[in-house]
N, C-alpha and C. Protein backbone atom coordinates (compact mmCIF):
# COMPACT_ATOMS: atom_id res chain seq x y z
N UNK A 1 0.85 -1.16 0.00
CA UNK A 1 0.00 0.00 0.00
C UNK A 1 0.90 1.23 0.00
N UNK A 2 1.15 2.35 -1.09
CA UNK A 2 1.52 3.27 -0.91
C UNK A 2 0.62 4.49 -1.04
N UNK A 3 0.58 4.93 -0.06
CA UNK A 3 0.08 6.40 -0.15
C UNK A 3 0.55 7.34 0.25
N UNK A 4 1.76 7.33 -0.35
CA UNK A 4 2.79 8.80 0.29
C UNK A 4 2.02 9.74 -0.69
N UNK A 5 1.55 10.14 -1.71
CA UNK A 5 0.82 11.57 -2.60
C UNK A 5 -0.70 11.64 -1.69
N UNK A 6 -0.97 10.53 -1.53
CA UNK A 6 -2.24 10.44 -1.16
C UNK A 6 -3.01 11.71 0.16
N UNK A 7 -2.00 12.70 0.58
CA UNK A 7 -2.56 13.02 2.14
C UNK A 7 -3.17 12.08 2.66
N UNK A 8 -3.14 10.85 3.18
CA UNK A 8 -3.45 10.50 4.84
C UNK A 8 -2.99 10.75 5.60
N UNK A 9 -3.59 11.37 6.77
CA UNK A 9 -3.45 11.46 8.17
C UNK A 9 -4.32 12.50 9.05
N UNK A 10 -4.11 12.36 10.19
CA UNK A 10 -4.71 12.94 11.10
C UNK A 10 -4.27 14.20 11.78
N UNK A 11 -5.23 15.35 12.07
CA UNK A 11 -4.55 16.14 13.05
C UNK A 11 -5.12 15.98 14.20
N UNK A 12 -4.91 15.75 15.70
CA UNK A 12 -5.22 15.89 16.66
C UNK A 12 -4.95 17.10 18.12
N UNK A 13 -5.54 18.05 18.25
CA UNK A 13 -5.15 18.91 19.20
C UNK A 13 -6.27 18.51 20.45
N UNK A 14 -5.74 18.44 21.90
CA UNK A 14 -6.52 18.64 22.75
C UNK A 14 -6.69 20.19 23.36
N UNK A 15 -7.52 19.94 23.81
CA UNK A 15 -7.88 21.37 24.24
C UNK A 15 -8.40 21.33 25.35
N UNK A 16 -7.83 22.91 26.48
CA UNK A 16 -8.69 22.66 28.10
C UNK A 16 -9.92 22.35 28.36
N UNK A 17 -10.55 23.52 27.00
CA UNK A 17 -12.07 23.50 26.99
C UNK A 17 -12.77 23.70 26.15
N UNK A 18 -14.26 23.30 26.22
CA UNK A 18 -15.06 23.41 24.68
C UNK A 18 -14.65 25.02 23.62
N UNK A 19 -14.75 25.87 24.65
CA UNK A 19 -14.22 27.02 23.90
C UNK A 19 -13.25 26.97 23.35
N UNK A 20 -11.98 26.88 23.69
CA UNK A 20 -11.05 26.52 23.25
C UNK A 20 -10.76 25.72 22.28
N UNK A 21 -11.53 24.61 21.99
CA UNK A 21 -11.68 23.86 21.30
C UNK A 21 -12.46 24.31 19.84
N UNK A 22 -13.32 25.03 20.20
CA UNK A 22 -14.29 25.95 19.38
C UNK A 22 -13.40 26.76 18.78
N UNK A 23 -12.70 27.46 19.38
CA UNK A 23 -12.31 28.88 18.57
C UNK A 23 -10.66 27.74 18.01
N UNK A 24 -10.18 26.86 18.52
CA UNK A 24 -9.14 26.14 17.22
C UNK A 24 -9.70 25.36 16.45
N UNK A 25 -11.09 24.72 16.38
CA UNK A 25 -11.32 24.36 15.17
C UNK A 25 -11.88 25.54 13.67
N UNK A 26 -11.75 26.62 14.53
CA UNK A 26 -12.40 27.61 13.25
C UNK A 26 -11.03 28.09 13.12
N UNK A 27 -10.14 28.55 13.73
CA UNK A 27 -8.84 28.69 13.06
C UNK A 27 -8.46 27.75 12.23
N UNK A 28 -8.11 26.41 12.41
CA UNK A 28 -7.73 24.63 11.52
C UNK A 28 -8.93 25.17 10.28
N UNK A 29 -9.89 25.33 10.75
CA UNK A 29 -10.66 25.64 8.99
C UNK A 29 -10.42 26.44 8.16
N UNK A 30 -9.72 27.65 8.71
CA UNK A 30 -9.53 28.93 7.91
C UNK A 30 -8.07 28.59 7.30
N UNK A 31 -7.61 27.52 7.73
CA UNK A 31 -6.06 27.00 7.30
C UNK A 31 -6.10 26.41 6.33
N UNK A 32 -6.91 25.57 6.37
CA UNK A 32 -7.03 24.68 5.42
C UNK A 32 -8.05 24.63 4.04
N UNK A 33 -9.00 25.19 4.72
CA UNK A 33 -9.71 25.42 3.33
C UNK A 33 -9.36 26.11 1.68
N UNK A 34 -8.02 27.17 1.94
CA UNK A 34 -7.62 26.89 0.89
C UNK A 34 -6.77 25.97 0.28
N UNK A 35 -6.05 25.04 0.74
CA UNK A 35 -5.56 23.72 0.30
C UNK A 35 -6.28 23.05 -0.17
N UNK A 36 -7.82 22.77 -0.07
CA UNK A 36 -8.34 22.44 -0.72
C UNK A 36 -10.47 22.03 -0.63
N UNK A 37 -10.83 21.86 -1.09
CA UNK A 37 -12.06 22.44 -0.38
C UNK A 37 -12.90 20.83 -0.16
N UNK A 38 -12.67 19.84 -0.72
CA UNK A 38 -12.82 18.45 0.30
C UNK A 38 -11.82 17.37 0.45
N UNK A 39 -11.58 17.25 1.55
CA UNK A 39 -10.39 16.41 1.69
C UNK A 39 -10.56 15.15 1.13
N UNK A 40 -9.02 14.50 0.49
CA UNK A 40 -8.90 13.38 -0.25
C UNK A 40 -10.02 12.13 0.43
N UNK A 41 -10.52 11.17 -0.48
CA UNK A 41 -10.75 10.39 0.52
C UNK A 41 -10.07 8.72 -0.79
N UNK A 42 -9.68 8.83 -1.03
CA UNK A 42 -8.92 7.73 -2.49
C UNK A 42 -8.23 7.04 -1.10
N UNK A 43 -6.65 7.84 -0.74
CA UNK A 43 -6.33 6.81 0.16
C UNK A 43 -6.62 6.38 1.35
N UNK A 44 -7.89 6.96 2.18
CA UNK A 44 -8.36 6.09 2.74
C UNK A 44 -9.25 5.13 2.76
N UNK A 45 -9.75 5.00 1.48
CA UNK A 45 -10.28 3.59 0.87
C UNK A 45 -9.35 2.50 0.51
N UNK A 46 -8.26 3.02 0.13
CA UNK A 46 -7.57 1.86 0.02
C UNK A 46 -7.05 1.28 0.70
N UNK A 47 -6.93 2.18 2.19
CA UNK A 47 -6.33 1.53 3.21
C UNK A 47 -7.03 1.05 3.76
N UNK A 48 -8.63 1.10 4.10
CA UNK A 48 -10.00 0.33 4.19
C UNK A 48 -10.00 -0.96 3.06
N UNK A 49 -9.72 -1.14 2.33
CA UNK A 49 -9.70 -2.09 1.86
C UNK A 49 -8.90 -3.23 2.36
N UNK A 50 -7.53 -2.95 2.35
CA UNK A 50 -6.44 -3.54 2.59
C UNK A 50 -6.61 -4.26 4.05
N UNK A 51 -6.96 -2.82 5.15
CA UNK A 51 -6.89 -3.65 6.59
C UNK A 51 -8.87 -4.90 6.39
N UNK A 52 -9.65 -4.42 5.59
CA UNK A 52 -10.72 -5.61 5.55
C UNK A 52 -10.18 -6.71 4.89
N UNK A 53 -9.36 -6.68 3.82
CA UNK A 53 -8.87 -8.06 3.68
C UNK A 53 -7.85 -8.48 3.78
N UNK A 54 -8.20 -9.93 5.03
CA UNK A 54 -6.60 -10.41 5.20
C UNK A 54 -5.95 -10.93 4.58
N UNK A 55 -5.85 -11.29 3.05
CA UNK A 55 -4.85 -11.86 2.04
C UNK A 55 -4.41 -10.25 2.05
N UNK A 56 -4.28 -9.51 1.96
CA UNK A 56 -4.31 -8.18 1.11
C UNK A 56 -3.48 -7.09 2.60
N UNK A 57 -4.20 -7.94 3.36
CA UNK A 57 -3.42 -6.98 4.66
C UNK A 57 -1.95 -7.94 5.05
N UNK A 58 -2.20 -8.93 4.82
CA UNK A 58 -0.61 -9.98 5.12
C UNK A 58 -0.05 -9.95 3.97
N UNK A 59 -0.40 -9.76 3.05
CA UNK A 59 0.83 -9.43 1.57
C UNK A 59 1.59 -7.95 2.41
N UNK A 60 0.64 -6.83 2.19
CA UNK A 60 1.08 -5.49 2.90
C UNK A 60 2.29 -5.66 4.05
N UNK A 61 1.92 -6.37 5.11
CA UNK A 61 2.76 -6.49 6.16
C UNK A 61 4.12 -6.75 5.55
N UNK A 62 4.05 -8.15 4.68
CA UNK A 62 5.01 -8.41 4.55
C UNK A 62 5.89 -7.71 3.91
N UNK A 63 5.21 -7.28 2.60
CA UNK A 63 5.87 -5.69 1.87
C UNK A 63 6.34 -4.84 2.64
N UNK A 64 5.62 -4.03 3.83
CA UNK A 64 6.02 -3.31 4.85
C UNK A 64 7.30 -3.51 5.73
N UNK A 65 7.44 -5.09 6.09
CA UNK A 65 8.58 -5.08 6.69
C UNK A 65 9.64 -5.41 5.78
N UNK A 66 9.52 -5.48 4.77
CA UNK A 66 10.47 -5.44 3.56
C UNK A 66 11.16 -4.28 3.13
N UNK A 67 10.33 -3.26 3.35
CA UNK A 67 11.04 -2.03 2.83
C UNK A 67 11.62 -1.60 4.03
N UNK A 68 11.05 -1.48 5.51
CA UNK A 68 11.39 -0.91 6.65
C UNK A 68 12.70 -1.61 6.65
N UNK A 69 13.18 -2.96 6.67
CA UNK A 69 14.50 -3.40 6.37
C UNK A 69 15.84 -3.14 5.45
N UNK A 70 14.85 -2.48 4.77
CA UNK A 70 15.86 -2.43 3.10
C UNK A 70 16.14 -0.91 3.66
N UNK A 71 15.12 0.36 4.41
CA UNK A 71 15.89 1.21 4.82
C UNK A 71 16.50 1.06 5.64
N UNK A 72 16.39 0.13 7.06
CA UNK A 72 17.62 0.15 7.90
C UNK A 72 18.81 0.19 7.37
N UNK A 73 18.99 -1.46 6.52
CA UNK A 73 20.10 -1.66 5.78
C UNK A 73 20.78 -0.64 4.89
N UNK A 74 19.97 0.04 4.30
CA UNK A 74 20.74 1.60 3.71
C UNK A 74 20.95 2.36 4.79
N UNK A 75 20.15 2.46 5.99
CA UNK A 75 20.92 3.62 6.37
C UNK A 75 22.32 2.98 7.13
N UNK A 76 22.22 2.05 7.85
CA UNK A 76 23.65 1.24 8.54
C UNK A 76 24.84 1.13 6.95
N UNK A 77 24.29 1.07 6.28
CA UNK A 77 25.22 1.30 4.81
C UNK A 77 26.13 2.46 4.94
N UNK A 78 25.46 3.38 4.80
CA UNK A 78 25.68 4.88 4.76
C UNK A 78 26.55 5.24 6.12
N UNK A 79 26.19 5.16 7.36
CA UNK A 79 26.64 4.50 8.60
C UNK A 79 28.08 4.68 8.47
N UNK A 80 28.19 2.94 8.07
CA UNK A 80 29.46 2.11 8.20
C UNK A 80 30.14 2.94 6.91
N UNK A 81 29.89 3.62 5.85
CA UNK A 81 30.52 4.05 4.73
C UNK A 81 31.06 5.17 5.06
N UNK A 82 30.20 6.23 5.93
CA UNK A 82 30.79 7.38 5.96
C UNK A 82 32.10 7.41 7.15
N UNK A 83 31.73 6.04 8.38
CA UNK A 83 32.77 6.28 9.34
C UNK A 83 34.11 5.49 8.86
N UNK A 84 34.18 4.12 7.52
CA UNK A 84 35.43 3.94 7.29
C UNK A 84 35.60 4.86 6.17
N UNK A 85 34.99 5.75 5.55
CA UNK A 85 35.99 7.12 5.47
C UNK A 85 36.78 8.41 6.13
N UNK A 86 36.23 8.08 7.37
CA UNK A 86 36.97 8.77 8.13
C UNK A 86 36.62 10.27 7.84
N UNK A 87 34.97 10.23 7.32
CA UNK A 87 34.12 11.55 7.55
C UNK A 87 34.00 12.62 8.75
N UNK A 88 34.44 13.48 9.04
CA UNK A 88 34.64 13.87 10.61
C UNK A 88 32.84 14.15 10.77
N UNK A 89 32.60 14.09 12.00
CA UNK A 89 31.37 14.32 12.45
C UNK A 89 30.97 13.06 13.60
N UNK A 90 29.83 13.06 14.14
CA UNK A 90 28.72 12.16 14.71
C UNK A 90 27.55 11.57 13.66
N UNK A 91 27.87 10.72 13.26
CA UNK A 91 27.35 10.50 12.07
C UNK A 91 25.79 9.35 12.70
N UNK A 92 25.75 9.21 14.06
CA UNK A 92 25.15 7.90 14.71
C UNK A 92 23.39 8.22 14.49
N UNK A 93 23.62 9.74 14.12
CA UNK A 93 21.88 9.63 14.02
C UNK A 93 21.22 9.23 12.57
N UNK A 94 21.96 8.82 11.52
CA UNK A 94 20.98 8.38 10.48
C UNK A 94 20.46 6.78 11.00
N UNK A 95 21.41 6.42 11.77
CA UNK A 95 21.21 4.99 12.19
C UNK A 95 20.15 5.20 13.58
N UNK A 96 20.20 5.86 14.14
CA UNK A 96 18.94 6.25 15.28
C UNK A 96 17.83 6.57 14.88
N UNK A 97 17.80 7.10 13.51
CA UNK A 97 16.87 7.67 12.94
C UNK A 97 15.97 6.32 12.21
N UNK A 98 14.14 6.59 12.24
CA UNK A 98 13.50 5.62 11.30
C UNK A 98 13.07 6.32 10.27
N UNK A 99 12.16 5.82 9.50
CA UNK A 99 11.21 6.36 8.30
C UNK A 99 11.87 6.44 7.46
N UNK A 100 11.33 7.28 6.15
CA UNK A 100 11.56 7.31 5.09
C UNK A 100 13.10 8.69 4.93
N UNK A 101 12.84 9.34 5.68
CA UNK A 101 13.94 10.38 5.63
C UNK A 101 14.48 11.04 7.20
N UNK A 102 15.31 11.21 6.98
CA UNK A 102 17.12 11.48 8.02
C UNK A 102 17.09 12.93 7.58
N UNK A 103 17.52 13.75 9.06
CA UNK A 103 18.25 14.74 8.26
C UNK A 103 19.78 14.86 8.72
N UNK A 104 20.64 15.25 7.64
CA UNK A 104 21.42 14.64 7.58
C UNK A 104 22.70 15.96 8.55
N UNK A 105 21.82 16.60 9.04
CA UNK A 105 22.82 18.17 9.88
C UNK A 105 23.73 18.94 9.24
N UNK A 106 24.22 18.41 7.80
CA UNK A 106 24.45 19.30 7.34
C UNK A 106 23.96 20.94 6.97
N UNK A 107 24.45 21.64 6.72
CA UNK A 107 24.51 23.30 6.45
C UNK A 107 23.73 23.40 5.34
N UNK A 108 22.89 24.42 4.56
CA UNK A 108 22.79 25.20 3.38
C UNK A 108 24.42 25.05 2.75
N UNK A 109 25.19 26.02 3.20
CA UNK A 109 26.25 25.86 2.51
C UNK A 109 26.42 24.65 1.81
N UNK A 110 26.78 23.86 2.80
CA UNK A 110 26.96 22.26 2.31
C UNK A 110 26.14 21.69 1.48
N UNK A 111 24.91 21.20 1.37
CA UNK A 111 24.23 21.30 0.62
C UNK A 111 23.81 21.87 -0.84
N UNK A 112 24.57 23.38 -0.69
CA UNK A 112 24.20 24.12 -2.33
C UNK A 112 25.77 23.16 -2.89
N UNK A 113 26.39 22.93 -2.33
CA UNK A 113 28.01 22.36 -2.57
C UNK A 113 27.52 21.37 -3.00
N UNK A 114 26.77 19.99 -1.85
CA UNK A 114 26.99 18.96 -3.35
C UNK A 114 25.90 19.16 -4.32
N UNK A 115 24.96 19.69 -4.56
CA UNK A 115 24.17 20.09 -5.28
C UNK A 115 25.45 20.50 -6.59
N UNK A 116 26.33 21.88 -6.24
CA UNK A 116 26.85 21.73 -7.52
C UNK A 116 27.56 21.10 -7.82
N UNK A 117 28.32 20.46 -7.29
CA UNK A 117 29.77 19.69 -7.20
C UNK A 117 29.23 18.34 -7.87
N UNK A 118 28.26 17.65 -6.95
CA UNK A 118 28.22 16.12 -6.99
C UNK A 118 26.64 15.63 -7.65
N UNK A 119 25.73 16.89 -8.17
CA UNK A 119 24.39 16.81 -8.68
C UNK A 119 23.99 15.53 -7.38
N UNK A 120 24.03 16.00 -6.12
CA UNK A 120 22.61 15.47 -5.14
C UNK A 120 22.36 16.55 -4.85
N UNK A 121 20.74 16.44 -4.66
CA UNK A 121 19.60 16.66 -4.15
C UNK A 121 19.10 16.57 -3.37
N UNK A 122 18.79 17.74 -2.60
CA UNK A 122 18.25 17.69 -1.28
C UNK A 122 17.65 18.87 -1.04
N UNK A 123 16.69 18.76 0.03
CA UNK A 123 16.33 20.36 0.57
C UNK A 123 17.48 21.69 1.57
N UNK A 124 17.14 22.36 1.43
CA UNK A 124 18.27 23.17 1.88
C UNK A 124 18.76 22.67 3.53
N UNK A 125 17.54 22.47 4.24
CA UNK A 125 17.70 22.29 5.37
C UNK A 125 18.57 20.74 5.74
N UNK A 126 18.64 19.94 4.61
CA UNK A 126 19.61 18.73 4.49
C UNK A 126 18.77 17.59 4.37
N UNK A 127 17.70 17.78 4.87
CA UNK A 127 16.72 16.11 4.72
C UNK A 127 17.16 14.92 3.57
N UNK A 128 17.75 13.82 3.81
CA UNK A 128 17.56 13.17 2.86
C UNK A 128 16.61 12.25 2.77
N UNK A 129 16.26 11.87 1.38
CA UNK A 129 15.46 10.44 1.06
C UNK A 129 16.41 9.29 0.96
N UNK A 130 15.86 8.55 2.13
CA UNK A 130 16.71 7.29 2.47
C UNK A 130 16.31 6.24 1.19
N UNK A 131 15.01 6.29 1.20
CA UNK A 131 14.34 5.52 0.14
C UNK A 131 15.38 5.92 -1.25
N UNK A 132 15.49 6.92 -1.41
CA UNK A 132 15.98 7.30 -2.82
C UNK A 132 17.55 6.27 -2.39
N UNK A 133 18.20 6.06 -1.80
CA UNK A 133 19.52 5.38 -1.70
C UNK A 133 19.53 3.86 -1.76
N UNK A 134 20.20 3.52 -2.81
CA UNK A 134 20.77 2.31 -2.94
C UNK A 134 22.39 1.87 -2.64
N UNK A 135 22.38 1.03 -2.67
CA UNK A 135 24.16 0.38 -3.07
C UNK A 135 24.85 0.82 -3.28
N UNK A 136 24.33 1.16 -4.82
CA UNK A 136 25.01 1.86 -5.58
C UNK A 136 25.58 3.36 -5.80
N UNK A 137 24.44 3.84 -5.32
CA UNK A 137 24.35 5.59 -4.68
C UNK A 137 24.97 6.04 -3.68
N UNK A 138 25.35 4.67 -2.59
CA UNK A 138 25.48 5.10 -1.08
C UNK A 138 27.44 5.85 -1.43
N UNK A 139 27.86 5.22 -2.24
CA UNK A 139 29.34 5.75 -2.38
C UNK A 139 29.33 7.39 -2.88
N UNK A 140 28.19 7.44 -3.77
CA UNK A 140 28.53 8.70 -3.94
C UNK A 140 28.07 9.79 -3.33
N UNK A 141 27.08 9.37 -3.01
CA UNK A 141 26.59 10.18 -1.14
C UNK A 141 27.65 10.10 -0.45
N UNK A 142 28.32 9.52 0.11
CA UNK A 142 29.42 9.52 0.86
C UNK A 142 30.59 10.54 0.46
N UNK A 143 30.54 10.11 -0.59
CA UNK A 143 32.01 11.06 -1.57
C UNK A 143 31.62 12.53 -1.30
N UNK A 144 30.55 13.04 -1.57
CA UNK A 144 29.78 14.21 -1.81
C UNK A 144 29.79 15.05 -0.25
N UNK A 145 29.22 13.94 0.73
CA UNK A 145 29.29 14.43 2.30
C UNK A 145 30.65 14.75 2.91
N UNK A 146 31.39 13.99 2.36
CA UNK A 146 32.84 13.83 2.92
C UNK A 146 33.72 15.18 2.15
N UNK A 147 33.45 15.48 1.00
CA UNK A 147 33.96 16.52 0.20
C UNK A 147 33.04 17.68 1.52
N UNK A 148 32.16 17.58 1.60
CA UNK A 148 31.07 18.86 2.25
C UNK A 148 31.61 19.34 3.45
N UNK A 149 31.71 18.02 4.49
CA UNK A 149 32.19 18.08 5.90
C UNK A 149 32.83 19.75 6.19
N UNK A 150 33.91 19.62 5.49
CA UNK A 150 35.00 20.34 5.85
C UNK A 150 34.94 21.84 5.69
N UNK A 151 34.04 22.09 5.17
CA UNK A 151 33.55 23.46 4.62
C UNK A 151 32.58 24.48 5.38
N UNK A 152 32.38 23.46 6.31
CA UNK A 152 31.81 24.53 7.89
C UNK A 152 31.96 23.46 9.21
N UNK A 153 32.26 24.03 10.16
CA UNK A 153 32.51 23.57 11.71
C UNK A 153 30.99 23.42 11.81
N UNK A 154 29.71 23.05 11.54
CA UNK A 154 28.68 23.00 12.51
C UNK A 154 28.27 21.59 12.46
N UNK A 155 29.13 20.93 11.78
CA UNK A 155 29.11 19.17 11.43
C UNK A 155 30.15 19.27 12.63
């Protein structure tokens, strides 16, 4: 089941009191209504589907812990790659880190650098897509970070 485009999810705020509660759900409306004027409902049918059927929900699982593995294993990749290069930094939080994306503490600076230097991609603030990394990629992510390191003290 993928529904990363899909918007699912929830917002939840508690509140002291009904008022309170009152006057933040008319703020949350005035937020959102221009994003869009009825919320998706595609992926949560499909995820209604999936958890009603159990051939369909145990394929999922298994898919699920398939990929959640395949990112560990990239990120302990990346890990073990950047510390036998002898990358200076604390490199222990992509491996502390779960989900689909790490950020990786690098700088803007650093960042517009391998952007030109090494064509990766990333947001300024450093987030990477773990998902986007393979095998094959993880060296030159490495090459790219390790060129970066050195170019500001806040690593």
């Amino acid at each position: 089941m993928v529904l990363y485009g899909e918007r699912v999810g929830a917002l939840s705020i508690v509140c002291k009191n009904a008022d309170v509660a009152s006057r933040s759900e008319s703020q949350l409306k005035l937020l959102i209504r221009p994003m869009y004027s009825s919320p998706p409902i595609h992926g949560a049918a499909i995820a209604v589907s999936i958890m009603k059927n159990r051939e369909m929900y145990d394929e999922w699982t298994i898919e699920l812990k398939a990929m959640r593995n395949r990112l560990m294993s990239t990120r302990q990749q990346l890990y073990e790659a950047l510390l036998q290069r002898g990358t200076p930094g604390d490199w222990s939080h992509i491996i502390k880190h779960v989900g689909l994306f790490t950020y990786s503490g690098l700088s803007e600076e650093q960042v517009a650098f391998m952007t030109r230097e090494y064509h990766i991609y990333m947001p300024a603030n450093g987030r990477m897509n773990m998902a986007g990394l393979s095998l094959k990629t993880v060296p030159h992510l490495v090459d790219a970070i390790h060129a970066a390191v050195p170019m500001s003290t806040s690593k």
